[in-house]
PDB file of N, CA and C in Angstrom:
ATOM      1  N   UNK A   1      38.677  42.967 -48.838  1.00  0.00           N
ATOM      2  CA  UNK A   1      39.895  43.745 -48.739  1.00  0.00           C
ATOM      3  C   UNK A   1      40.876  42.987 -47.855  1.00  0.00           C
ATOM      4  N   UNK A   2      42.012  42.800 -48.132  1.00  0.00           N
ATOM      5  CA  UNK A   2      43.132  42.314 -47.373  1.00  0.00           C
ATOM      6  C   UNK A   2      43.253  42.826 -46.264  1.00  0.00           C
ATOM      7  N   UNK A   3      44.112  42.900 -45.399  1.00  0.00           N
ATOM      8  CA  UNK A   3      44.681  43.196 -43.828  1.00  0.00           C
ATOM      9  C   UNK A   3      45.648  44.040 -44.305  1.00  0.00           C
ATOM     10  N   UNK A   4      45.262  45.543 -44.193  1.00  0.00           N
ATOM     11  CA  UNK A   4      46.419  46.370 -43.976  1.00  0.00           C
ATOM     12  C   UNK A   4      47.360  46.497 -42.687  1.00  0.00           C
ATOM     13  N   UNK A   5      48.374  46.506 -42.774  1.00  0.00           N
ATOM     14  CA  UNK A   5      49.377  46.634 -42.122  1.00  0.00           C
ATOM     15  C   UNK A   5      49.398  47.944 -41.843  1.00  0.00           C
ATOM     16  N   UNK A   6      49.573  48.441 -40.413  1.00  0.00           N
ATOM     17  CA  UNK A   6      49.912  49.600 -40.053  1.00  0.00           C
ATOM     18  C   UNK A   6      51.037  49.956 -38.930  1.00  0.00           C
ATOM     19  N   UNK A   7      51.803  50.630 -39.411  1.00  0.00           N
ATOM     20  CA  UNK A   7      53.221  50.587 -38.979  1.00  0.00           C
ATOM     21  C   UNK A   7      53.131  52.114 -38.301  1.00  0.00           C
ATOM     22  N   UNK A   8      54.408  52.136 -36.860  1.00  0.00           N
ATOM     23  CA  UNK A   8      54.049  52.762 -35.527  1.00  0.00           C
ATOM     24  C   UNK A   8      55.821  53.377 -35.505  1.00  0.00           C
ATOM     25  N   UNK A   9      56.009  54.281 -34.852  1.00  0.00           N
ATOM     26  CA  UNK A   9      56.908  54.205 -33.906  1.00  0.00           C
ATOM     27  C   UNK A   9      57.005  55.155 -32.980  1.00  0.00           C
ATOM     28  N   UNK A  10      57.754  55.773 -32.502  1.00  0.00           N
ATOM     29  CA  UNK A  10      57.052  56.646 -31.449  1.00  0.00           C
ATOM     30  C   UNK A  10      56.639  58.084 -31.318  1.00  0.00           C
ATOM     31  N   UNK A  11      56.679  58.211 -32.419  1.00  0.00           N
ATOM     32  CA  UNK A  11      56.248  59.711 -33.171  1.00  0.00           C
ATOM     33  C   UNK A  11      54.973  59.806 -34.009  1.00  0.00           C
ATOM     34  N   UNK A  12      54.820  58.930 -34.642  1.00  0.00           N
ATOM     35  CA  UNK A  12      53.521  58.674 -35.763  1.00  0.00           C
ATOM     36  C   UNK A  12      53.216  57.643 -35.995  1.00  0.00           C
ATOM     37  N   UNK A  13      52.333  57.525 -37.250  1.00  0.00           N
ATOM     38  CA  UNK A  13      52.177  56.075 -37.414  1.00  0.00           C
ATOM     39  C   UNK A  13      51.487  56.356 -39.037  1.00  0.00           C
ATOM     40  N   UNK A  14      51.919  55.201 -40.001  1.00  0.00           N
ATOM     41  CA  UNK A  14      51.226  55.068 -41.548  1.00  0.00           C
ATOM     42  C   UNK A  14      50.539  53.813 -41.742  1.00  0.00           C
ATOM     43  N   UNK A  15      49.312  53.845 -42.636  1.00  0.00           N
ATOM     44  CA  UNK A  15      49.104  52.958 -43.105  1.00  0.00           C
ATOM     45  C   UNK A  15      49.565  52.325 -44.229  1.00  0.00           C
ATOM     46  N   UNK A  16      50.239  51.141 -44.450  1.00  0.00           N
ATOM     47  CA  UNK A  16      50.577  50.670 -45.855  1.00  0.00           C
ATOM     48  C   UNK A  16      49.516  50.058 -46.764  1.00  0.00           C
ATOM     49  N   UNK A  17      48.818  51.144 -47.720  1.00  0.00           N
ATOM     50  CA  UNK A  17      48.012  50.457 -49.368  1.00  0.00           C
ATOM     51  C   UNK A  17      48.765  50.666 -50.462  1.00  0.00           C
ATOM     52  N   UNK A  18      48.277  49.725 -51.151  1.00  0.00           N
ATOM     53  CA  UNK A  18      48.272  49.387 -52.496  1.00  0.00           C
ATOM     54  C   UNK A  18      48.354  50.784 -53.413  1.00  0.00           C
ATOM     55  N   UNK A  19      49.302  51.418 -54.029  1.00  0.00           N
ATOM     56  CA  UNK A  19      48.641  52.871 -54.752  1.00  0.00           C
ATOM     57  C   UNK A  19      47.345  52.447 -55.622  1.00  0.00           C
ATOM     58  N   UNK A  20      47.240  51.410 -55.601  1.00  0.00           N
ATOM     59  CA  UNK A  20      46.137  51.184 -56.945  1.00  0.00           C
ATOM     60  C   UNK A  20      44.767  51.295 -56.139  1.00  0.00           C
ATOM     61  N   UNK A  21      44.523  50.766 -54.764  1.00  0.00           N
ATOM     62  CA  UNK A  21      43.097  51.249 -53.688  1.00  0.00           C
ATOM     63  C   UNK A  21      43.138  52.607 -53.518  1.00  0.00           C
ATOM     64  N   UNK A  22      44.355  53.077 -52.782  1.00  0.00           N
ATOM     65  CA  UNK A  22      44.221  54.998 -53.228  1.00  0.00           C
ATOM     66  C   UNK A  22      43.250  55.775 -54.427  1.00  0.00           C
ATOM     67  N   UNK A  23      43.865  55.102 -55.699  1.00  0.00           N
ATOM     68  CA  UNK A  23      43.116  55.545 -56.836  1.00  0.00           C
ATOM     69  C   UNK A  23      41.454  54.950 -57.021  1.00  0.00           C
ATOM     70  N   UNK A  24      41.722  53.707 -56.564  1.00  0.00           N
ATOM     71  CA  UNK A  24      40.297  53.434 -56.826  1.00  0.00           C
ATOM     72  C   UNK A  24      39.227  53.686 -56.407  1.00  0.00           C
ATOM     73  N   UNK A  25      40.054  54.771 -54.922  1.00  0.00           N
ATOM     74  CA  UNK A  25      39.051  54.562 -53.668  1.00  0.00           C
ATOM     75  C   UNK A  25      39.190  56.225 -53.857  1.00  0.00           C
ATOM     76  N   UNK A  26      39.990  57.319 -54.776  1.00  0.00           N
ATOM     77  CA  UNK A  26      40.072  58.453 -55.057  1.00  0.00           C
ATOM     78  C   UNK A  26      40.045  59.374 -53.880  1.00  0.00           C
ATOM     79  N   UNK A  27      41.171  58.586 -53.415  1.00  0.00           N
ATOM     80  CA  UNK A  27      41.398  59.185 -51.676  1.00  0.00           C
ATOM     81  C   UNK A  27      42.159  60.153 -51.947  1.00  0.00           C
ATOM     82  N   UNK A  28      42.141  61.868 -51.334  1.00  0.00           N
ATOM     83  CA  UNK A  28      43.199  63.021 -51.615  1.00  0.00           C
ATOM     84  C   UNK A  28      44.036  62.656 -50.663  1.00  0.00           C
ATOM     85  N   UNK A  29      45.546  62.688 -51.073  1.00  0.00           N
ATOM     86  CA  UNK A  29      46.588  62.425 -50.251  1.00  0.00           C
ATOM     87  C   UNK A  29      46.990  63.365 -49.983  1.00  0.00           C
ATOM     88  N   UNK A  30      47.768  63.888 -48.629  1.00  0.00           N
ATOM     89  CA  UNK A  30      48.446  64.817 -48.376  1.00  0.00           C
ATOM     90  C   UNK A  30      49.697  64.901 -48.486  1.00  0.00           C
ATOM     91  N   UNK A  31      50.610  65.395 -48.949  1.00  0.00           N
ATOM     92  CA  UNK A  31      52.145  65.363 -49.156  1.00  0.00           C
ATOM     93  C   UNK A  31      52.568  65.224 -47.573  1.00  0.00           C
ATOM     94  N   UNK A  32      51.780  64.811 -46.362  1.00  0.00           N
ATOM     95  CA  UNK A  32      52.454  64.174 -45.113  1.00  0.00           C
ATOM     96  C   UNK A  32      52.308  62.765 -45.282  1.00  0.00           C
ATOM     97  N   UNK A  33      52.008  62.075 -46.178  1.00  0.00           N
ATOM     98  CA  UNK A  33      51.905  60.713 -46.426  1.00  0.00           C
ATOM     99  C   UNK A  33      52.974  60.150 -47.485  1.00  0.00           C
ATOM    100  N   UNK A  34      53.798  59.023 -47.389  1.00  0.00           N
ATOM    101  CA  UNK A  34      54.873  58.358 -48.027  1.00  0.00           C
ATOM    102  C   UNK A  34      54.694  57.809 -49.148  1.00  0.00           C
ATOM    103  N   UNK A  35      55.900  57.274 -50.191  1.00  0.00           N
ATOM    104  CA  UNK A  35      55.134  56.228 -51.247  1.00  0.00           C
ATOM    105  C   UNK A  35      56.596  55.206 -51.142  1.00  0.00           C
ATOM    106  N   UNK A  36      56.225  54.293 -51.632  1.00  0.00           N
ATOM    107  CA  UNK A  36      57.744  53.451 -52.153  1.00  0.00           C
ATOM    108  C   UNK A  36      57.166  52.112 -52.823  1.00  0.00           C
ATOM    109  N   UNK A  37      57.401  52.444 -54.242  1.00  0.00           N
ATOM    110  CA  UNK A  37      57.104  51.096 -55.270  1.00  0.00           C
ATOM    111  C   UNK A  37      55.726  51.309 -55.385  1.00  0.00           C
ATOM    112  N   UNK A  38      55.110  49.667 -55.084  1.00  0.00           N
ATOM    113  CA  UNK A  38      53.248  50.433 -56.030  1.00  0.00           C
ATOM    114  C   UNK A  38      52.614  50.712 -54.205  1.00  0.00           C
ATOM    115  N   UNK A  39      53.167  50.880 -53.084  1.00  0.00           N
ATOM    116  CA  UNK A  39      52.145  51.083 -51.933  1.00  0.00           C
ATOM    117  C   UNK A  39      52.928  52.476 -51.630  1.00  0.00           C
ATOM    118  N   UNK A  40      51.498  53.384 -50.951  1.00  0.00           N
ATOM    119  CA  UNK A  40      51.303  54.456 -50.166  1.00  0.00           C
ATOM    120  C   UNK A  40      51.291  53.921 -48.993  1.00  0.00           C
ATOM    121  N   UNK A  41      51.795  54.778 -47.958  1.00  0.00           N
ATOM    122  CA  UNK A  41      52.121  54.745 -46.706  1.00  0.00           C
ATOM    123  C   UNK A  41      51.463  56.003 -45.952  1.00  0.00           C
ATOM    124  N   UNK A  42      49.823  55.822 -45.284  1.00  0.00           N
ATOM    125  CA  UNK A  42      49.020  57.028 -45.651  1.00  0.00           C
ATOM    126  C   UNK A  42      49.447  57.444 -44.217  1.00  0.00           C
ATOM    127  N   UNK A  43      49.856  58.446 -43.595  1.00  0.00           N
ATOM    128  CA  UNK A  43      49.926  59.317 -42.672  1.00  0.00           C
ATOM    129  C   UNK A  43      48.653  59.125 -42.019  1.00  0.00           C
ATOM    130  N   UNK A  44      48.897  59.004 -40.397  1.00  0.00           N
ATOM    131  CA  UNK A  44      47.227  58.338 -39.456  1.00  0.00           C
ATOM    132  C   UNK A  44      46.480  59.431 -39.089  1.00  0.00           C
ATOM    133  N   UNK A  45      47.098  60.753 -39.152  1.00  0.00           N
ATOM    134  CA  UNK A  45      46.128  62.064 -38.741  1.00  0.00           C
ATOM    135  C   UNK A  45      45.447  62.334 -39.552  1.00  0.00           C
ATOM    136  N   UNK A  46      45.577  62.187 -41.202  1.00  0.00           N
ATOM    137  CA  UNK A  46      43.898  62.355 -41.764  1.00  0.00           C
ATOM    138  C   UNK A  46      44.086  61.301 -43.128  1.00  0.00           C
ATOM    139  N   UNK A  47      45.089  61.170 -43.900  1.00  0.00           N
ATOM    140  CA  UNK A  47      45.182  60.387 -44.764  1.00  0.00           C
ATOM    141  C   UNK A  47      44.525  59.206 -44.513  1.00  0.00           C
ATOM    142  N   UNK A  48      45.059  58.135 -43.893  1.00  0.00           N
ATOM    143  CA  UNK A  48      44.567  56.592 -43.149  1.00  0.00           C
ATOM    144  C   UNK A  48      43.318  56.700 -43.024  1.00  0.00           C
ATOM    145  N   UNK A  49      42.493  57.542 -41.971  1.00  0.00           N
ATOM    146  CA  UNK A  49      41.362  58.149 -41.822  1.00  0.00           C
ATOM    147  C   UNK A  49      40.270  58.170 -42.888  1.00  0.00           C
ATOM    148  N   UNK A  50      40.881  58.870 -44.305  1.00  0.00           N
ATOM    149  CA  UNK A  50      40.125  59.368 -45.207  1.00  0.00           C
ATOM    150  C   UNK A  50      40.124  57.806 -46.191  1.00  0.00           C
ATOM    151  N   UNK A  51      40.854  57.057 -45.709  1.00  0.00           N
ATOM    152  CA  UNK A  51      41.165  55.845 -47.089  1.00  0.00           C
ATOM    153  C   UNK A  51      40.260  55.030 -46.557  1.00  0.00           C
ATOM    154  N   UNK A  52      40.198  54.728 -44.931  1.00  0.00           N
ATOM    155  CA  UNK A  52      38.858  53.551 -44.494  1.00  0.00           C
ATOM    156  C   UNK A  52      37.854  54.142 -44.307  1.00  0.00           C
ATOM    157  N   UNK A  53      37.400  55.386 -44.346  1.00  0.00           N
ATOM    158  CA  UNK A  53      36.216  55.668 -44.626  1.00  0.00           C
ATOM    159  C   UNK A  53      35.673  55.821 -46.011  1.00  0.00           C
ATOM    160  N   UNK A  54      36.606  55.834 -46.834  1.00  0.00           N
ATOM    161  CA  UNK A  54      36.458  55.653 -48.060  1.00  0.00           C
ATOM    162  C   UNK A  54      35.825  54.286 -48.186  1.00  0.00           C
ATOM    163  N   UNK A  55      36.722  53.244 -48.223  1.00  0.00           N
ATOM    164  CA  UNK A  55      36.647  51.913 -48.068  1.00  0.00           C
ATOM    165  C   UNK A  55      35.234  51.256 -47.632  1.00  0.00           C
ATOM    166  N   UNK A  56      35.103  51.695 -46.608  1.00  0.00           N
ATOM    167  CA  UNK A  56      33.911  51.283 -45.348  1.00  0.00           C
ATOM    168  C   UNK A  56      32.748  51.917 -46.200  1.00  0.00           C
ATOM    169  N   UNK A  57      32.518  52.937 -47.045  1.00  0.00           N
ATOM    170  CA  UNK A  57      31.629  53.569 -47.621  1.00  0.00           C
ATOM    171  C   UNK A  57      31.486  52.812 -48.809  1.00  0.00           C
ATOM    172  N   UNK A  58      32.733  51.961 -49.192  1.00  0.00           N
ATOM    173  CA  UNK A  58      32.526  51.347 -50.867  1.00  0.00           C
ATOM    174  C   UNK A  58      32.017  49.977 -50.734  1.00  0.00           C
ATOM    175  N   UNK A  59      31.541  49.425 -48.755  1.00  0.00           N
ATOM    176  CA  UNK A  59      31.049  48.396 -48.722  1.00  0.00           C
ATOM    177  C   UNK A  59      32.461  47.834 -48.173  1.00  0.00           C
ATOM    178  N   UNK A  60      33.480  47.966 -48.343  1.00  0.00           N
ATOM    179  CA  UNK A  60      34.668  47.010 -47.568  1.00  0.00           C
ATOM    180  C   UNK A  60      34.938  46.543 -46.161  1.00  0.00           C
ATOM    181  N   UNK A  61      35.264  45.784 -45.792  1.00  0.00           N
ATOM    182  CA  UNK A  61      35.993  45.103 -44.482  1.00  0.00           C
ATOM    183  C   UNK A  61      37.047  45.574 -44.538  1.00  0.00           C
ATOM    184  N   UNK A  62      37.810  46.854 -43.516  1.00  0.00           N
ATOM    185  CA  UNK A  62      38.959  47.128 -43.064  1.00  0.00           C
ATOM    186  C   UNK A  62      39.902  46.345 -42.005  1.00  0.00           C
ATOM    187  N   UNK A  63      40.475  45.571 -42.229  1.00  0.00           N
ATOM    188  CA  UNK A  63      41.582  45.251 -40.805  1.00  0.00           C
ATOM    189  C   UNK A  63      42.448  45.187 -40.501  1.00  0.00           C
ATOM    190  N   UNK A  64      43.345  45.667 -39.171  1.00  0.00           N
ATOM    191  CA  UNK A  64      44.772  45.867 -39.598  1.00  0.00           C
ATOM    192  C   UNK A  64      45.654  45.050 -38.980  1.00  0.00           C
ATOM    193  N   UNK A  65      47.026  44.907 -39.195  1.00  0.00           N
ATOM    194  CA  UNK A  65      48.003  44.145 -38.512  1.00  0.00           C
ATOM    195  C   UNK A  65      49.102  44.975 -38.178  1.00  0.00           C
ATOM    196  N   UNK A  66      48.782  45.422 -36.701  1.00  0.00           N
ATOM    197  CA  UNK A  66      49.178  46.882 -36.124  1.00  0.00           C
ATOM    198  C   UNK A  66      50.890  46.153 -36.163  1.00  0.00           C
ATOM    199  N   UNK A  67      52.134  47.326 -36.549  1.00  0.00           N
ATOM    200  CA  UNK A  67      53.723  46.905 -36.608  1.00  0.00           C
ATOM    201  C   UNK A  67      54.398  48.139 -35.591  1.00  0.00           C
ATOM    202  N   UNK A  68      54.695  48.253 -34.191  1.00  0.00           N
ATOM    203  CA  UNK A  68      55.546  49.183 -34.086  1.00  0.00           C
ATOM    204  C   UNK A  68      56.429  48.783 -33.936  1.00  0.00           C
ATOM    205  N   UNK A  69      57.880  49.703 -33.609  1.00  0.00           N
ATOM    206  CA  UNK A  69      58.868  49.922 -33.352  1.00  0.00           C
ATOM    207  C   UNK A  69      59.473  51.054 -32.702  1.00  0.00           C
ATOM    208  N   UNK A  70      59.965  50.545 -31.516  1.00  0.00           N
ATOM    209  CA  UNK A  70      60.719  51.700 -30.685  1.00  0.00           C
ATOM    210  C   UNK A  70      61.709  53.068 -31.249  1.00  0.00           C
ATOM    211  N   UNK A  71      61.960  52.238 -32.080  1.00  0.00           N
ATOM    212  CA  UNK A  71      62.901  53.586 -33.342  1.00  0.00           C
ATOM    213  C   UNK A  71      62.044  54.225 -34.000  1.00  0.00           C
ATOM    214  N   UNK A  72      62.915  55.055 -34.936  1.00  0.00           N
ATOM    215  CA  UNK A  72      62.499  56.066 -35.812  1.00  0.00           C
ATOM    216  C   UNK A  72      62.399  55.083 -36.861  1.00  0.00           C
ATOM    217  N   UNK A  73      61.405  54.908 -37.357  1.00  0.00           N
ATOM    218  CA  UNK A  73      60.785  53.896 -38.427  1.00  0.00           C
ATOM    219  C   UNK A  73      61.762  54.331 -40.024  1.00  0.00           C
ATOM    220  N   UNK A  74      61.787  53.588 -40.421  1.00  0.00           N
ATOM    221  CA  UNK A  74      62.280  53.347 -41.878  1.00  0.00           C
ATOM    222  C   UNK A  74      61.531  54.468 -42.735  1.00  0.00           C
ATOM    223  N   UNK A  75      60.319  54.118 -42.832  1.00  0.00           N
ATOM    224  CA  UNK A  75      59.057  54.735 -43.622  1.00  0.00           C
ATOM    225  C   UNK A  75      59.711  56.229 -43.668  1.00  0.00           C
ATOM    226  N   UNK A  76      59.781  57.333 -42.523  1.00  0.00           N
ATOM    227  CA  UNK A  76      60.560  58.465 -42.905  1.00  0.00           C
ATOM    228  C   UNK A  76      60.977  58.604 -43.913  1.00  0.00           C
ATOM    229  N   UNK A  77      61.911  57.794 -44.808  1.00  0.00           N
ATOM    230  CA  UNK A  77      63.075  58.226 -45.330  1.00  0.00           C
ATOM    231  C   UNK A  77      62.125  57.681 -46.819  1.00  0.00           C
ATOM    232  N   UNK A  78      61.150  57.325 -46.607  1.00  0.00           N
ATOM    233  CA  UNK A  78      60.287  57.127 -48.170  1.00  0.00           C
ATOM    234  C   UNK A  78      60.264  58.508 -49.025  1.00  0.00           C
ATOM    235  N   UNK A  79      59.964  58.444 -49.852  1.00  0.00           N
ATOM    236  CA  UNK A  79      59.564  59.760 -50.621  1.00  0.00           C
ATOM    237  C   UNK A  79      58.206  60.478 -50.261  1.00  0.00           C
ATOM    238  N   UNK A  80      58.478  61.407 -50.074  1.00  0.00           N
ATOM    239  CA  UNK A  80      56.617  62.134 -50.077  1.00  0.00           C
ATOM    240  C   UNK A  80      56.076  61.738 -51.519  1.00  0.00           C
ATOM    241  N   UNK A  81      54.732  61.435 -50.555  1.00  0.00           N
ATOM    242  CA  UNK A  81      53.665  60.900 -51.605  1.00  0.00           C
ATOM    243  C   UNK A  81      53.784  62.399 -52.645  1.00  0.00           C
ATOM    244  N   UNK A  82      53.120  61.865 -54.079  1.00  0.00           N
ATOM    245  CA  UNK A  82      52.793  62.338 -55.366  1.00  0.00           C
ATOM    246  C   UNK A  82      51.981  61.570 -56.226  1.00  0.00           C
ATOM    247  N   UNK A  83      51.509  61.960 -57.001  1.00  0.00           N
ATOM    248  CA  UNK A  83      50.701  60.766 -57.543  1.00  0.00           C
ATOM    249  C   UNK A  83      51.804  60.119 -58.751  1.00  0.00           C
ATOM    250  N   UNK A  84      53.081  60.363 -58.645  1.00  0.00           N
ATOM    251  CA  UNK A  84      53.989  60.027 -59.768  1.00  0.00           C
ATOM    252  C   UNK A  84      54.513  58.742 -58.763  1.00  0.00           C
ATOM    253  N   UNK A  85      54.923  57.681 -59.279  1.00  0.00           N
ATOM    254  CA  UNK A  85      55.867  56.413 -58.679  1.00  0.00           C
ATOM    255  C   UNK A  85      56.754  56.631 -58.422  1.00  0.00           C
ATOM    256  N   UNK A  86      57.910  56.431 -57.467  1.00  0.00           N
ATOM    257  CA  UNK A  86      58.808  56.838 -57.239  1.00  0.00           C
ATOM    258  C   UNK A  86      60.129  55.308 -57.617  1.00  0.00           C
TER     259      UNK A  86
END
């Protein structure tokens, strides 16, 4: 598994996957988690949570390349996750 990126700022924090590991890994998303193009942006209070234990259970190496920022992160203004593409 690649190096997920996980992005911070001073309110929350998401993980950025692939929508296609979501599905493969048949992780339930919560509509507190983002989408934009083919990656989910999984919300760290249970989404993120539920995707590397997913992962870690399918045999994978999780690791991340932690991103904050002092601002109100970009990611906000993504669409709430759906399983439709946005």
């Amino acid at each position: 598994m690649p190096t997920l990126t996980f992005y911070s700022d001073p309110g929350h924090g998401w993980l950025k996957v692939p929508r296609s590991l979501v599905t493969r890994l048949a992780v339930e998303v919560t509509p507190f988690s983002y989408q934009r193009g083919d990656y989910v942006y999984l919300e760290e209070d249970l989404d993120a949570g539920a995707l590397v234990k997913a992962a870690r259970a399918a045999g994978m190496t999780v690791t991340f390349n932690p991103q904050h920022t002092n601002r109100r992160s970009r990611i906000r203004s993504y669409a709430p996750y759906t399983t439709e593409r946005n």
